[in-house]
Each structure stands twice: as C-alpha cells, then as structure tokens.
C-alpha atoms as a PDB file:
ATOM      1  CA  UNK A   1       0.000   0.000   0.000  1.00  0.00           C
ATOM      2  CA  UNK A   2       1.306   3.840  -0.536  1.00  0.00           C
ATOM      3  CA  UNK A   3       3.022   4.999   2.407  1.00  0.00           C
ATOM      4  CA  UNK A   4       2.974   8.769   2.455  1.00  0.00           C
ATOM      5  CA  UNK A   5       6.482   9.223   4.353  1.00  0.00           C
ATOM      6  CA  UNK A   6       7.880   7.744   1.421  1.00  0.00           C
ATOM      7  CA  UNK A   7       7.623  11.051  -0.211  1.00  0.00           C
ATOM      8  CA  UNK A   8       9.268  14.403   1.263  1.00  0.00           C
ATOM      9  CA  UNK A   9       6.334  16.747   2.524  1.00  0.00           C
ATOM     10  CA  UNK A  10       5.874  20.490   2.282  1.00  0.00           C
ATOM     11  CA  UNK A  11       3.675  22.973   2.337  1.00  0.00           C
ATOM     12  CA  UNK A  12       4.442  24.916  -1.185  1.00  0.00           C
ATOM     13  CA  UNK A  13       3.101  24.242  -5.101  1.00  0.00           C
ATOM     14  CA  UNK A  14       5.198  25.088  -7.581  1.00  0.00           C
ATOM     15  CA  UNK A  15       8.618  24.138 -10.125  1.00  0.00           C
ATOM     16  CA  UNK A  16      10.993  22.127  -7.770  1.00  0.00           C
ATOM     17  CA  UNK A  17       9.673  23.049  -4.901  1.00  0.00           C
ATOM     18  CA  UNK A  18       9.132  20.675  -1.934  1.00  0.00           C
ATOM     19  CA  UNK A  19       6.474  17.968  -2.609  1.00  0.00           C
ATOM     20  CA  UNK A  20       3.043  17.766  -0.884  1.00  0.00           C
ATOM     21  CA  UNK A  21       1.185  15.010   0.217  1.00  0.00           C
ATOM     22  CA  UNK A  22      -2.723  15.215  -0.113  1.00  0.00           C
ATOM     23  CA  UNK A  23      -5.904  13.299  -0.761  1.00  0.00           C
ATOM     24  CA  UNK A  24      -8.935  13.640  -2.469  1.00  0.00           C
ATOM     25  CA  UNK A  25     -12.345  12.943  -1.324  1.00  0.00           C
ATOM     26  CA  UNK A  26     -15.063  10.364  -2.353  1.00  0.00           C
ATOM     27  CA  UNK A  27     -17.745  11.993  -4.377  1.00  0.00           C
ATOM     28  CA  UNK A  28     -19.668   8.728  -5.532  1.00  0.00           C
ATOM     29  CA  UNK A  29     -19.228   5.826  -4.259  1.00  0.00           C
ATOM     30  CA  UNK A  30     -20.389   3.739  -7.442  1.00  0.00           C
ATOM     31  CA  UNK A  31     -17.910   1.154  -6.885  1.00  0.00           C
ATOM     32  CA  UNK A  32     -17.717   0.195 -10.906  1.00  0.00           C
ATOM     33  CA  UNK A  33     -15.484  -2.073 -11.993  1.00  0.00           C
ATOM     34  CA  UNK A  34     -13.181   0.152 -14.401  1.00  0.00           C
ATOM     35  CA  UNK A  35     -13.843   3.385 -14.041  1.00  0.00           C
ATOM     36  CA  UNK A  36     -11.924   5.668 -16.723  1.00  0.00           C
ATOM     37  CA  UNK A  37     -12.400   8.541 -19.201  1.00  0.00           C
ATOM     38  CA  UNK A  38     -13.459  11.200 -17.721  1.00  0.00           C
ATOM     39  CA  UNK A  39     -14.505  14.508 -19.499  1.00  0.00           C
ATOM     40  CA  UNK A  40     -15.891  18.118 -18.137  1.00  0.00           C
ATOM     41  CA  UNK A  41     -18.668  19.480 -20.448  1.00  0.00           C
ATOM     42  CA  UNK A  42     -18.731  22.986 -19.716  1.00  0.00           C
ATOM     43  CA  UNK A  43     -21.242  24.302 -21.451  1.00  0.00           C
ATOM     44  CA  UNK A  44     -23.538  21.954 -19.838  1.00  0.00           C
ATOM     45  CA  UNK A  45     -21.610  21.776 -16.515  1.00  0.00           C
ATOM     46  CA  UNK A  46     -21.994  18.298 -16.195  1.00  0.00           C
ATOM     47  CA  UNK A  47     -18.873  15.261 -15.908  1.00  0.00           C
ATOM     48  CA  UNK A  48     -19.033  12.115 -18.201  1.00  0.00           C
ATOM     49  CA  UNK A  49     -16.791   9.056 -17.178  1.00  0.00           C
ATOM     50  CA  UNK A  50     -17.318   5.321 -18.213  1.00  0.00           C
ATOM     51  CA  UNK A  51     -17.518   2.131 -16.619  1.00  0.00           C
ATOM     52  CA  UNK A  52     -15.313  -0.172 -19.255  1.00  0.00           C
ATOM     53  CA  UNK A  53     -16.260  -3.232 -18.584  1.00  0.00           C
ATOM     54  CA  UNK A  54     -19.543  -2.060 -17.251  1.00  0.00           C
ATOM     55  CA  UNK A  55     -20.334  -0.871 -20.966  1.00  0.00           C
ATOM     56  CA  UNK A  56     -21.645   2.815 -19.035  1.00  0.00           C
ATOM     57  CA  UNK A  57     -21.494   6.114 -19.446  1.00  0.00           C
ATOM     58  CA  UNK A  58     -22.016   7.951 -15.871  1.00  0.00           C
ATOM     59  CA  UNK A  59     -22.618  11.582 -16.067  1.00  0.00           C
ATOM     60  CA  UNK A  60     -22.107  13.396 -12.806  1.00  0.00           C
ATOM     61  CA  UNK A  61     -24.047  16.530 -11.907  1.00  0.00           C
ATOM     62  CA  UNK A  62     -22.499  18.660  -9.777  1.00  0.00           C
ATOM     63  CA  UNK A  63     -24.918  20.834  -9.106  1.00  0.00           C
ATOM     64  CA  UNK A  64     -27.646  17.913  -8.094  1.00  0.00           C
ATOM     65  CA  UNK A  65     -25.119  15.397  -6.968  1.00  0.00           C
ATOM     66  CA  UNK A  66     -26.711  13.326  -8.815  1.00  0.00           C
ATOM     67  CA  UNK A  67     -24.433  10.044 -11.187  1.00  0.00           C
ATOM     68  CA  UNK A  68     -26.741   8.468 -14.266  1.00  0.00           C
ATOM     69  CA  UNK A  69     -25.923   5.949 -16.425  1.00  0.00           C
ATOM     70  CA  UNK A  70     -26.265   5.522 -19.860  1.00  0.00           C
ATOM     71  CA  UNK A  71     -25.942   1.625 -21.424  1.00  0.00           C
ATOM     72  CA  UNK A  72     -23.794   1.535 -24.829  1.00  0.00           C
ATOM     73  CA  UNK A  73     -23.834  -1.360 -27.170  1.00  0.00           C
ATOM     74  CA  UNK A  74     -19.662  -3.032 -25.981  1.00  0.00           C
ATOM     75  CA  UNK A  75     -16.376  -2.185 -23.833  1.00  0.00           C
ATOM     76  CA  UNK A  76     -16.094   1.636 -23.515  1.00  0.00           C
ATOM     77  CA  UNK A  77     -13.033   3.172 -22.996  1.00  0.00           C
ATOM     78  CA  UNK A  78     -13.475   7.029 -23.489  1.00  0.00           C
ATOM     79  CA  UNK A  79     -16.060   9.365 -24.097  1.00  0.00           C
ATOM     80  CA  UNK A  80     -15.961  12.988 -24.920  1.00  0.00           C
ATOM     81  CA  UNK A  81     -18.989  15.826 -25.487  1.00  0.00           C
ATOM     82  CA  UNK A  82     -19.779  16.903 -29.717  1.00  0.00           C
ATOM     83  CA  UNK A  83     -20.013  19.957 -30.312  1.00  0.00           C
ATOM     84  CA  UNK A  84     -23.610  19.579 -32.529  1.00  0.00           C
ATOM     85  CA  UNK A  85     -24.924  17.707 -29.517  1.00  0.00           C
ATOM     86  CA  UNK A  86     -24.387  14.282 -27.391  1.00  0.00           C
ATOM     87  CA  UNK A  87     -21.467  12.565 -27.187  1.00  0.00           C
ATOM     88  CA  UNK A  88     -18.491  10.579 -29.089  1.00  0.00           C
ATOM     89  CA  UNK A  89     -17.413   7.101 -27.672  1.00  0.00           C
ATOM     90  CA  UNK A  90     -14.554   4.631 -28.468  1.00  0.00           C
ATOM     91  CA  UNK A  91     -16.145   1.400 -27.562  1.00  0.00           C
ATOM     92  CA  UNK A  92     -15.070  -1.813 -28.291  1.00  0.00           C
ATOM     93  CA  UNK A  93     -15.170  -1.860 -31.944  1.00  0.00           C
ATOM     94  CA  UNK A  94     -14.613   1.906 -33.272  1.00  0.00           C
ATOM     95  CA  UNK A  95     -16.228   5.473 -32.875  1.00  0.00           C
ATOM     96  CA  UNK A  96     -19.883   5.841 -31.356  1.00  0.00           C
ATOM     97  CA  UNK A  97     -22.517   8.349 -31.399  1.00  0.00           C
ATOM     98  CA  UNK A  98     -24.442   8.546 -27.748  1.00  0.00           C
ATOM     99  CA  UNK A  99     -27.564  10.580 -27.371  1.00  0.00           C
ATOM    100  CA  UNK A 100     -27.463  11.776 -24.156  1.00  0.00           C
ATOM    101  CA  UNK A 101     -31.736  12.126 -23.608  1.00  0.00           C
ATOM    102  CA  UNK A 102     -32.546   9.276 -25.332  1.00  0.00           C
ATOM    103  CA  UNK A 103     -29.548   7.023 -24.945  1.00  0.00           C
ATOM    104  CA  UNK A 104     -29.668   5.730 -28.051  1.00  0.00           C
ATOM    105  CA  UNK A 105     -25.803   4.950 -29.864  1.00  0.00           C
ATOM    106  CA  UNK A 106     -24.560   4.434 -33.552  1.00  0.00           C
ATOM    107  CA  UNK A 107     -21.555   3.509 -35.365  1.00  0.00           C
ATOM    108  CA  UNK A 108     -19.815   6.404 -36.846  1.00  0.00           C
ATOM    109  CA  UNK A 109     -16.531   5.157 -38.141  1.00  0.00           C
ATOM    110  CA  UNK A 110     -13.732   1.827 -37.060  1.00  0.00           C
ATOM    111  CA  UNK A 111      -9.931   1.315 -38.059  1.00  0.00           C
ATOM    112  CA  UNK A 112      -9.890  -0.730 -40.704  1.00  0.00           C
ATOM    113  CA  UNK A 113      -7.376  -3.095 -38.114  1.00  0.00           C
ATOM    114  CA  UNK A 114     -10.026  -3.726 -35.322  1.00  0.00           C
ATOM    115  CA  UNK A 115     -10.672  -6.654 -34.783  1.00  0.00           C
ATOM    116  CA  UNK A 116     -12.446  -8.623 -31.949  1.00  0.00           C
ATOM    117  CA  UNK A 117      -9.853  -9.489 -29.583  1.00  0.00           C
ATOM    118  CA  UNK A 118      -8.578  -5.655 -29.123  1.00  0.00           C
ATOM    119  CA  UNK A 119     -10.667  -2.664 -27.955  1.00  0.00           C
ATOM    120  CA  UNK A 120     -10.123   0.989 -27.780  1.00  0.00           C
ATOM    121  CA  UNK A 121      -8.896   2.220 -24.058  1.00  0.00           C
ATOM    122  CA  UNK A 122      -8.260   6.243 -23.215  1.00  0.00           C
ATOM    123  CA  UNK A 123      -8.991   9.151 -25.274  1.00  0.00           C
ATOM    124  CA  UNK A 124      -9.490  12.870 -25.840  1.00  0.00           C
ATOM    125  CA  UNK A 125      -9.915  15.642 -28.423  1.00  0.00           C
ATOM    126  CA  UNK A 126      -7.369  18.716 -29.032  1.00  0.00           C
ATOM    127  CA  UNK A 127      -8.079  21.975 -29.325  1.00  0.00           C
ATOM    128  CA  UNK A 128      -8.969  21.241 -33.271  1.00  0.00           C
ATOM    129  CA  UNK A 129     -11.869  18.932 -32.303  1.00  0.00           C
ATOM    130  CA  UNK A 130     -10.303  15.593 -33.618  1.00  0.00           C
ATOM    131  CA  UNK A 131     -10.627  12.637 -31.161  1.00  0.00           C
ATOM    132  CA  UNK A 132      -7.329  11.108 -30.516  1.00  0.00           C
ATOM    133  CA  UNK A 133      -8.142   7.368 -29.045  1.00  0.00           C
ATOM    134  CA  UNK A 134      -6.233   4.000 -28.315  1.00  0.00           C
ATOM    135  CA  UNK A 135      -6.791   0.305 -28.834  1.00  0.00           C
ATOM    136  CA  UNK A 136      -5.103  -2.301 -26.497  1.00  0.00           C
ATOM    137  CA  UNK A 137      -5.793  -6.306 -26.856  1.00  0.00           C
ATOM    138  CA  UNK A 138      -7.951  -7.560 -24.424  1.00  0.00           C
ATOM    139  CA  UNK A 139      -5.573 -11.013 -24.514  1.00  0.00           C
ATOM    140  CA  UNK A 140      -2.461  -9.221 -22.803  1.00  0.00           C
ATOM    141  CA  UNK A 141      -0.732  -9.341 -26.151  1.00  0.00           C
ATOM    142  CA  UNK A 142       1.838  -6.995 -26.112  1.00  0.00           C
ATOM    143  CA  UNK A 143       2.063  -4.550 -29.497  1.00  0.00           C
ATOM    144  CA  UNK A 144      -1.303  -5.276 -30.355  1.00  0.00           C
ATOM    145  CA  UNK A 145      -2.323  -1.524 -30.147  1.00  0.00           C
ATOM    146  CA  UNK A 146      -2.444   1.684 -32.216  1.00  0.00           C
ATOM    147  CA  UNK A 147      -3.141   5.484 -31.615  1.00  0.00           C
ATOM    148  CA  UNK A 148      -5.687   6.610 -33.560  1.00  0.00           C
ATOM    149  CA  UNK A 149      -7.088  10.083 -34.459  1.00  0.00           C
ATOM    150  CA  UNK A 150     -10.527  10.585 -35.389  1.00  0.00           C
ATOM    151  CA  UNK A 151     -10.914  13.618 -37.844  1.00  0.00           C
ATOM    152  CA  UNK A 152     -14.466  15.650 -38.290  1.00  0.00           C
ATOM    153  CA  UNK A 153     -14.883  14.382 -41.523  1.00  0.00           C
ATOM    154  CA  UNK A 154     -14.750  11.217 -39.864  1.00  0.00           C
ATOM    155  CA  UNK A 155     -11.492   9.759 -41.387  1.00  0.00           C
ATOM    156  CA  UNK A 156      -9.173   7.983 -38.856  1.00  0.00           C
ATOM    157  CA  UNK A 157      -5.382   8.608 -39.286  1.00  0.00           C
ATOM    158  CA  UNK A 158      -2.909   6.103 -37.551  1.00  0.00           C
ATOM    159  CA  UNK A 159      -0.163   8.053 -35.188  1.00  0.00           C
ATOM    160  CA  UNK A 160       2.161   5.835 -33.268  1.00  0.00           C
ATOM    161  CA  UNK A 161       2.010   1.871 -33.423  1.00  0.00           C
ATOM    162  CA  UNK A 162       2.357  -0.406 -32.376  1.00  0.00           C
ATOM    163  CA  UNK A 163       1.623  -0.010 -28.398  1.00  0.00           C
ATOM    164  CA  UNK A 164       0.694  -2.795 -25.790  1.00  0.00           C
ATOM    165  CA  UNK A 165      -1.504  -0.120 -23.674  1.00  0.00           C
ATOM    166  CA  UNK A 166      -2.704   3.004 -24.894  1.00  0.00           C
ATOM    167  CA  UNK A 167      -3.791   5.669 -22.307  1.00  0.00           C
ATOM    168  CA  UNK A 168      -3.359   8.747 -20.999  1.00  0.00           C
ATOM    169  CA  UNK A 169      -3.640  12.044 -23.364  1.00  0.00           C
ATOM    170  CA  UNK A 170      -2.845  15.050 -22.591  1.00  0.00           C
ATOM    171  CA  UNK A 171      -1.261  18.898 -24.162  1.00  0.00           C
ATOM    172  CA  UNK A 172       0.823  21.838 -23.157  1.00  0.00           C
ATOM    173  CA  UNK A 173      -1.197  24.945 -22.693  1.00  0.00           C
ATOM    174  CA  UNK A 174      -0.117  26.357 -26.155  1.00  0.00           C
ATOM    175  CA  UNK A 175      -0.977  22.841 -27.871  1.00  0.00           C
ATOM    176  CA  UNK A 176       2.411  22.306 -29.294  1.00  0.00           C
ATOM    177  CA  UNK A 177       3.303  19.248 -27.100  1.00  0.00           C
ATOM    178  CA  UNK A 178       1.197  16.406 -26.922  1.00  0.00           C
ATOM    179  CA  UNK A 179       1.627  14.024 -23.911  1.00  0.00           C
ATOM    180  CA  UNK A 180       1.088  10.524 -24.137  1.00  0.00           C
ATOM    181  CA  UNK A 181       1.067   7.522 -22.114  1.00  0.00           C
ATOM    182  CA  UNK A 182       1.700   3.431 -23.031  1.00  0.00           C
ATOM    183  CA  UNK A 183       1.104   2.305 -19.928  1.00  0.00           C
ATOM    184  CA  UNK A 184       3.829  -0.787 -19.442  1.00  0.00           C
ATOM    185  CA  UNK A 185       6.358   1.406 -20.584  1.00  0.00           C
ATOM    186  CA  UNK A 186       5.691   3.269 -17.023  1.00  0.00           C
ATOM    187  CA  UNK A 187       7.119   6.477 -19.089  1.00  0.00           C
ATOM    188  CA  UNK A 188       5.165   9.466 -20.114  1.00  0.00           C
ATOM    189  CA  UNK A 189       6.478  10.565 -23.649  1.00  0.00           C
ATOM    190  CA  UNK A 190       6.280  14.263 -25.621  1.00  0.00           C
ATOM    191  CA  UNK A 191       5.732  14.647 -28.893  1.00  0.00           C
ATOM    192  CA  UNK A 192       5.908  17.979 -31.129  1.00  0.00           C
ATOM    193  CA  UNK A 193       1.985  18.391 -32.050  1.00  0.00           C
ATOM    194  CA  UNK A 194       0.988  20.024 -35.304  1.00  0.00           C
ATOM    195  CA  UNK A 195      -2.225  21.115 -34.281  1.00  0.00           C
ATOM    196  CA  UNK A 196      -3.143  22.779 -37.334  1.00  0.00           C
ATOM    197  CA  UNK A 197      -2.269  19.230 -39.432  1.00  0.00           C
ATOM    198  CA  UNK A 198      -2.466  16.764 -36.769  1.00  0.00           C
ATOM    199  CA  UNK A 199       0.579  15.222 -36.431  1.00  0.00           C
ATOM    200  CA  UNK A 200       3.186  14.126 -34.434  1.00  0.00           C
ATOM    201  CA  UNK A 201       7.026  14.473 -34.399  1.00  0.00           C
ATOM    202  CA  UNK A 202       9.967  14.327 -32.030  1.00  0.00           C
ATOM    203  CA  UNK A 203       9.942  11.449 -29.518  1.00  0.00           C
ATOM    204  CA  UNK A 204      11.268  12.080 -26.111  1.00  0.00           C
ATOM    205  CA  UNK A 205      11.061  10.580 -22.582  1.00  0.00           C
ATOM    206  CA  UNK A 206       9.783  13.114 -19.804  1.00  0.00           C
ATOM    207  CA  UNK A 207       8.718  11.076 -16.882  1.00  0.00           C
ATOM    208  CA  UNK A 208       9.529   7.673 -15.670  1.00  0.00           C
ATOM    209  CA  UNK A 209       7.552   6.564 -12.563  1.00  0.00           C
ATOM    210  CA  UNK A 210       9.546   4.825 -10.372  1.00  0.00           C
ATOM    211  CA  UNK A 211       9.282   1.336  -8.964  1.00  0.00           C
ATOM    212  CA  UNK A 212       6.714   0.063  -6.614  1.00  0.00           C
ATOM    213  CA  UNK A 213       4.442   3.377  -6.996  1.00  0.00           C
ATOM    214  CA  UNK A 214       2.273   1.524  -9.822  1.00  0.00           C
ATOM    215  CA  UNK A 215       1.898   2.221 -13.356  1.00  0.00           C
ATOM    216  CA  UNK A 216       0.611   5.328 -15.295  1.00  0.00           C
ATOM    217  CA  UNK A 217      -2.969   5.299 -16.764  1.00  0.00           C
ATOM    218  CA  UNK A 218      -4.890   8.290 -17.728  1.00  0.00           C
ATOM    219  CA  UNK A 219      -3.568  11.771 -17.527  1.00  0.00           C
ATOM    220  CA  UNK A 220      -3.844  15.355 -18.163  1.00  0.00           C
ATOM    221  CA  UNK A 221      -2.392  19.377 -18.032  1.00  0.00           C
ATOM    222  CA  UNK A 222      -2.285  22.263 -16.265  1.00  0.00           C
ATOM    223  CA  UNK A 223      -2.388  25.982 -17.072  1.00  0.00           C
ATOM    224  CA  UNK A 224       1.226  25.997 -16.274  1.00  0.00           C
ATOM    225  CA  UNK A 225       2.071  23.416 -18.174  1.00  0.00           C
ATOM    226  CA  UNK A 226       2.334  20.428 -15.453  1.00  0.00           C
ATOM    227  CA  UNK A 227       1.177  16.882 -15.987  1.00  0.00           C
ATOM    228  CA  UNK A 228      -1.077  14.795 -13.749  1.00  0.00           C
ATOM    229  CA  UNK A 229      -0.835  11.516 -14.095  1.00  0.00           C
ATOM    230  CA  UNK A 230      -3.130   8.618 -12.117  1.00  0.00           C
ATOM    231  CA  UNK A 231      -0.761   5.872 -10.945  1.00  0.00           C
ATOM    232  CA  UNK A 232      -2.973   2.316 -11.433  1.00  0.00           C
ATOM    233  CA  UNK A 233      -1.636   0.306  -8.559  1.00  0.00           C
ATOM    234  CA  UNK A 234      -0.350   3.334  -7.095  1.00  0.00           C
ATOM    235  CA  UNK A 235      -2.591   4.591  -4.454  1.00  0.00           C
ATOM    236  CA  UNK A 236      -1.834   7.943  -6.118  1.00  0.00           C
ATOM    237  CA  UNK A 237      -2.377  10.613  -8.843  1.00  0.00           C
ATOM    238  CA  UNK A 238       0.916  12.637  -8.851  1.00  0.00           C
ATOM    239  CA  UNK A 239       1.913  16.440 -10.590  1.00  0.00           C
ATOM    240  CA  UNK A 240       4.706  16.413 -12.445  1.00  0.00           C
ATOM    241  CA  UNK A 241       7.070  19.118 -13.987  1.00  0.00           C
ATOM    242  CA  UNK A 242       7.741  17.498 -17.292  1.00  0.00           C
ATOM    243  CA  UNK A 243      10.538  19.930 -18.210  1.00  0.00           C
ATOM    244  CA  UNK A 244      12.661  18.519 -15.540  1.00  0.00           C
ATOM    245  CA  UNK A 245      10.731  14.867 -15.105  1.00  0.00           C
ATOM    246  CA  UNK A 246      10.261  15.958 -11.096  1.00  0.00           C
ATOM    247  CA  UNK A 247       7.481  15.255  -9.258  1.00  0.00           C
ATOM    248  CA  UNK A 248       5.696  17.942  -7.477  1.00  0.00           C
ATOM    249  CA  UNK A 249       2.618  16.660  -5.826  1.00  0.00           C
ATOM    250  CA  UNK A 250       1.199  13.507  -4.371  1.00  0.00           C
ATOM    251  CA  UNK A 251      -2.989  13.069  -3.688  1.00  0.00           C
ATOM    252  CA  UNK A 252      -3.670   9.850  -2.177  1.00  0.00           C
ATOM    253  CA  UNK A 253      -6.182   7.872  -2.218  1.00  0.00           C
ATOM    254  CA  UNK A 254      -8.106   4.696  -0.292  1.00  0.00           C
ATOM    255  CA  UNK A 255      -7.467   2.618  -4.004  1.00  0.00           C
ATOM    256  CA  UNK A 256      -4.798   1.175  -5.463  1.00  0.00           C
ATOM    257  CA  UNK A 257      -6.477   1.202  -9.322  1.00  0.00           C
ATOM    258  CA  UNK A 258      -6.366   4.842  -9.928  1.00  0.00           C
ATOM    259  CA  UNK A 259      -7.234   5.230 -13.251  1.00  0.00           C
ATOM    260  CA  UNK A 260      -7.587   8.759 -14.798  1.00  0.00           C
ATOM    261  CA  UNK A 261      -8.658  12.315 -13.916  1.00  0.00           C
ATOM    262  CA  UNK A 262      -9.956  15.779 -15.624  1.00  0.00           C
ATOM    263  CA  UNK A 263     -10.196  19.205 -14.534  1.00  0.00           C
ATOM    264  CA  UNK A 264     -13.872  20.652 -13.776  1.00  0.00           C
ATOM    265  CA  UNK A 265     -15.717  23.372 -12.641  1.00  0.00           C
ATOM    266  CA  UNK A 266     -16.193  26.986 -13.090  1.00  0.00           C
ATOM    267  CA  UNK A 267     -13.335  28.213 -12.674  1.00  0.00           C
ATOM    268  CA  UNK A 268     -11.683  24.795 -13.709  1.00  0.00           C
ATOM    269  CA  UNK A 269      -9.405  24.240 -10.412  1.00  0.00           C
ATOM    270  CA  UNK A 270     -11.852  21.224  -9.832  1.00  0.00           C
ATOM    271  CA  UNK A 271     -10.252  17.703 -10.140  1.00  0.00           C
ATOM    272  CA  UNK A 272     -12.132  14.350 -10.628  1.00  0.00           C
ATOM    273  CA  UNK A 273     -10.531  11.169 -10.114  1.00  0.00           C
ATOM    274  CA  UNK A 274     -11.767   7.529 -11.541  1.00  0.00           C
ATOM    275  CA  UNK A 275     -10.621   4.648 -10.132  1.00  0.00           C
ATOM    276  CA  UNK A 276     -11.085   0.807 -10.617  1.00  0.00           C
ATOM    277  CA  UNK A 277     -11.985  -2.446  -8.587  1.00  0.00           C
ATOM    278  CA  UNK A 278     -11.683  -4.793 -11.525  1.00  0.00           C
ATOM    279  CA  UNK A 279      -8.833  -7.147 -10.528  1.00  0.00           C
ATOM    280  CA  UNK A 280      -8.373  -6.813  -6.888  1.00  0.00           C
ATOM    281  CA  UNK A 281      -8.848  -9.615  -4.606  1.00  0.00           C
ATOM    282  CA  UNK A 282     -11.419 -10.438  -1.830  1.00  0.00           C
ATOM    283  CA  UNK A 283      -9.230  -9.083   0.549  1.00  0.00           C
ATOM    284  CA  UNK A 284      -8.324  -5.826  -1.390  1.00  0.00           C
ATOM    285  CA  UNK A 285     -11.607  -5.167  -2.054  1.00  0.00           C
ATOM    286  CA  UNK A 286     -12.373  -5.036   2.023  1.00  0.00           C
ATOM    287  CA  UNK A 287      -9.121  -3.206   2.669  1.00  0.00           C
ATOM    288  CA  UNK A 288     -10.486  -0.532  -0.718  1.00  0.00           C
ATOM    289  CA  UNK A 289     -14.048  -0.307  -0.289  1.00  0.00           C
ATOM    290  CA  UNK A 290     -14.152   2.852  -2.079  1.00  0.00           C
ATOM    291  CA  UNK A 291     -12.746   1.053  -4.951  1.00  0.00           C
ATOM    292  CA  UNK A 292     -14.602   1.975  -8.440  1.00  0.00           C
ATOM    293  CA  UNK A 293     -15.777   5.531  -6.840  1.00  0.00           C
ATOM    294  CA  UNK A 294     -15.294   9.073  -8.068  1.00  0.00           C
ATOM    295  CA  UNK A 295     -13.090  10.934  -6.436  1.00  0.00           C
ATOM    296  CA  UNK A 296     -12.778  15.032  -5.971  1.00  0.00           C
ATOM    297  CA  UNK A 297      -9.775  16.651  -5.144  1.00  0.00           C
ATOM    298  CA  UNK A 298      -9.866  21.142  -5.433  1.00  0.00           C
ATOM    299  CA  UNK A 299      -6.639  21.530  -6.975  1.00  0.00           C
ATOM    300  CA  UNK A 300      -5.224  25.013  -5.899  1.00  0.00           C
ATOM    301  CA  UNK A 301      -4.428  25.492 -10.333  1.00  0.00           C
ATOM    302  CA  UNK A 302      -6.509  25.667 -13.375  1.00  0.00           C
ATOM    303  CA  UNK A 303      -6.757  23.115 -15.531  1.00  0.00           C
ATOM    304  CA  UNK A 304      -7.103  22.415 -19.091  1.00  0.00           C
ATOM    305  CA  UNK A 305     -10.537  22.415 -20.703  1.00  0.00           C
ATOM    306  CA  UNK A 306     -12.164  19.215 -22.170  1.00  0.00           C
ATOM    307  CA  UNK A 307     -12.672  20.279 -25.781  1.00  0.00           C
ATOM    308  CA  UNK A 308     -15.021  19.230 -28.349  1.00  0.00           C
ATOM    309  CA  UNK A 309     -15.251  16.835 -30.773  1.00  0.00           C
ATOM    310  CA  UNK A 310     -16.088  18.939 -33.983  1.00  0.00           C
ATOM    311  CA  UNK A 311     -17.448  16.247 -36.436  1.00  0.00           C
END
C-alpha cells in the first residue's frame, strides 16, 4: 500500500519546490469495476466518465449530486462531449454516437485493423476537435495496439504503433506538445503536435515513474504546463514538472487502481478522479471499499478544458 512518508512533505506548489502530500475525497461511491475517461462538459456543466467493462457512461451533476448511467452497445473506454450535440465514444469496436436524452448509440466510423480481440482504451480531443483514441488487446498481447485520431470528416489517421496499452492524453497549454502515455512502458512521452495538421514528431522521454508506486494510466495538463498523471496500482495521482521529469505533488487515495482524472468546474481548479476495482482480490476489495468511486480533489491550479469533438 502507498506509504505517504515515502515522499518528502511540504507545504508549497510550484517548479521544484518541496512535494506535498494530499488526498482527495469520495464523491460517488459507485464502486464500478473500471472506471476511466473522464470529461468536463462545460457548457452543460456536467462530468461524463465510463464504466469499461460495465459498458456505461455515468454523467455526474455537480450541481444535483446526482451520477446516471447511460448503457452503450460493448467495452467503452473514453467518451468525450460533440459539439452539434451528445457525445463521441470509443467502444469496443470503433467510434460511437451517444444521445445523451434518449440514450440511443450508432456507429460512426472503425480502423480498418479492429478486430475482436482488441478494444479501444483512453482518449481525448485537441483543441482542433479531432478525437485522438487508443486500442489495447484484451488477450495481454503486447504490441497489439495503435493510436488513432478521429478527424471531423470522420477519417481515422494512424499516429504511433504499435503499443501494448494506450492511455493517458494530454497537451501543453499552447498545444504544441502532446503528452502521451503506453502504460507498461511506465514512461510518459512528448511529442511535437501540429495542431493545425495533426501530427506528431519528435519522440522524447519526460517522466519515468519509479518502482513500486504503480503504473501510469490516464492523464492530463495544467495551465502551467504540469502533468497529472493517475498511478494504477499506485494509491496515487501525482503532478509532475515534465521539463525537468520531477514530481511535485502527491494526492492519495483509499485505491490502489487509480485510473484517470480531468479538470472541472467553473473556474476549472476542480479535479475528478476515476478509479477501478476490476482485478483486486477479496481481501483488497475489504481493505479498498471505495474502490470503483469518483473521487474530488480542489486543486489550488486551473486546468485544461475538455474540448469538443467537432465532427
């Protein structure tokens, strides 16, 4: 379990400075079994997440406290708001349309290299309004996945392959740097982004989470430029500095699956956490019986918006 005098504690945000250890507070206790993909909707000031292996869509009112659920047609592993109206989805098998009131999905669009034994994990849109999603093989198979980006025409371009994992998204405040996250790799890499094209350039390694504190999963960005990355089998979602690869900040939480997280609210200092139960054993699962809930940590710093899909 994470140990919180394993990390230095201060009382100070900021580049370098001493790190802080915090934790976030259970908002719903829905204890699903994979929660992930969580996106703010501004304009309707309401959170979606998903359930994976649940095949739901939650959205989480704020204002009512309230969590529904909407049941889609296979395995969903992100979901994001359109800008004409509802909602995108990577399921199982390629690109969804959700209507929100009615609940009612359709195929949009699927890489021509899906196929039934891999499904589509994390995903987000830039600034442009393309959807940028990953597939991962639901056999363990290592290299089995690709990065995907969904265009508003509704073409799909490939980006990097092959990857065992796919997950966390995530860009610098001028959208120039795009973040990303292959989850056995335990490394979050930066790539030059093109956002006016779409595409990716320039490799490099900015973080490497260190041994015994889990693996990264989802992720995503600050005003200032910092990274937050959930740690699955961490106990943790960390802020990092990725200029320098330090960590900053520790929140931690009463799970070990920590899966993903967003930035919310009105003025968008509001951070929600999704975590998992899927996987743990009987005796986890009474030592974490918040596993599977939604989490709410106020972060002190803005956060990126969720943007639009445009198609």
């Amino acid at each position: 379990m994470y140990d919180a005098d394993n990390d230095a504690q201060g009382t100070q945000y900021g580049h370098g400075r001493m790190r802080l250890v915090e934790h976030a507070e259970l908002i719903v206790d829905a204890k699903v079994q994979l929660g992930e993909g969580p996106s703010w909707d501004a304009r309707n000031r309401v959170l979606y997440w998903v359930d994976i292996l649940g095949k739901q869509v939650h959205i989480y009112d704020p204002a009512k406290k309230t969590d529904r659920t909407i049941d889609v047609p296979g395995l969903v592993g992100s979901v994001v708001p359109r800008a004409s109206g509802g909602l995108i989805a990577a399921l199982q098998d390629g690109f969804y349309s959700v209507d929100t009131e009615t609940g009612k999905s359709a195929k949009l669009a699927a890489p021509a290299a899906m196929h039934d034994k891999i499904r589509f994990n994390d995903g987000k849109c830039d600034a442009a309004g393309r959807f940028l999603a990953g597939t991962m093989s639901l056999e363990g198979e290592k290299k089995a996945g690709e990065l995907y980006s969904l265009h508003d025409d509704l073409s799909i371009e490939t980006l990097v392959s092959p990857v065992t994992t796919s997950n966390g998204l995530a860009w610098s405040p001028d959208h120039r740097v795009l973040y990303y996250i292959d989850t056995p790799t335990k490394q979050v890499v930066a790539y030059d982004y093109d956002l006016s094209k779409g595409t990716i350039s320039g490799k490099r390694v900015v973080i490497q989470i260190p041994d015994g504190q889990g693996v990264p999963d989802g992720m995503t960005s600050d005003t200032e430029g910092m990274l937050w990355v959930a740690q699955w089998d961490g106990f943790r979602l960390s802020r990092w500095n990725p200029a320098i690869g330090e960590r900053l900040l520790t929140i931690q939480l009463p799970a070990a699956r920590i899966t993903s997280c967003v930035f919310a609210g009105e003025q968008m200092d509001e951070l929600y956490i999704t975590t998992a139960s899927t996987g743990l054993s009987d005796q986890a699962k009474a030592e974490q019986p918040h596993a599977g809930g939604l989490f709410y940590y106020k972060a002190g710093v803005r956060g990126m918006p969720t943007y639009a899909f445009n198609g």
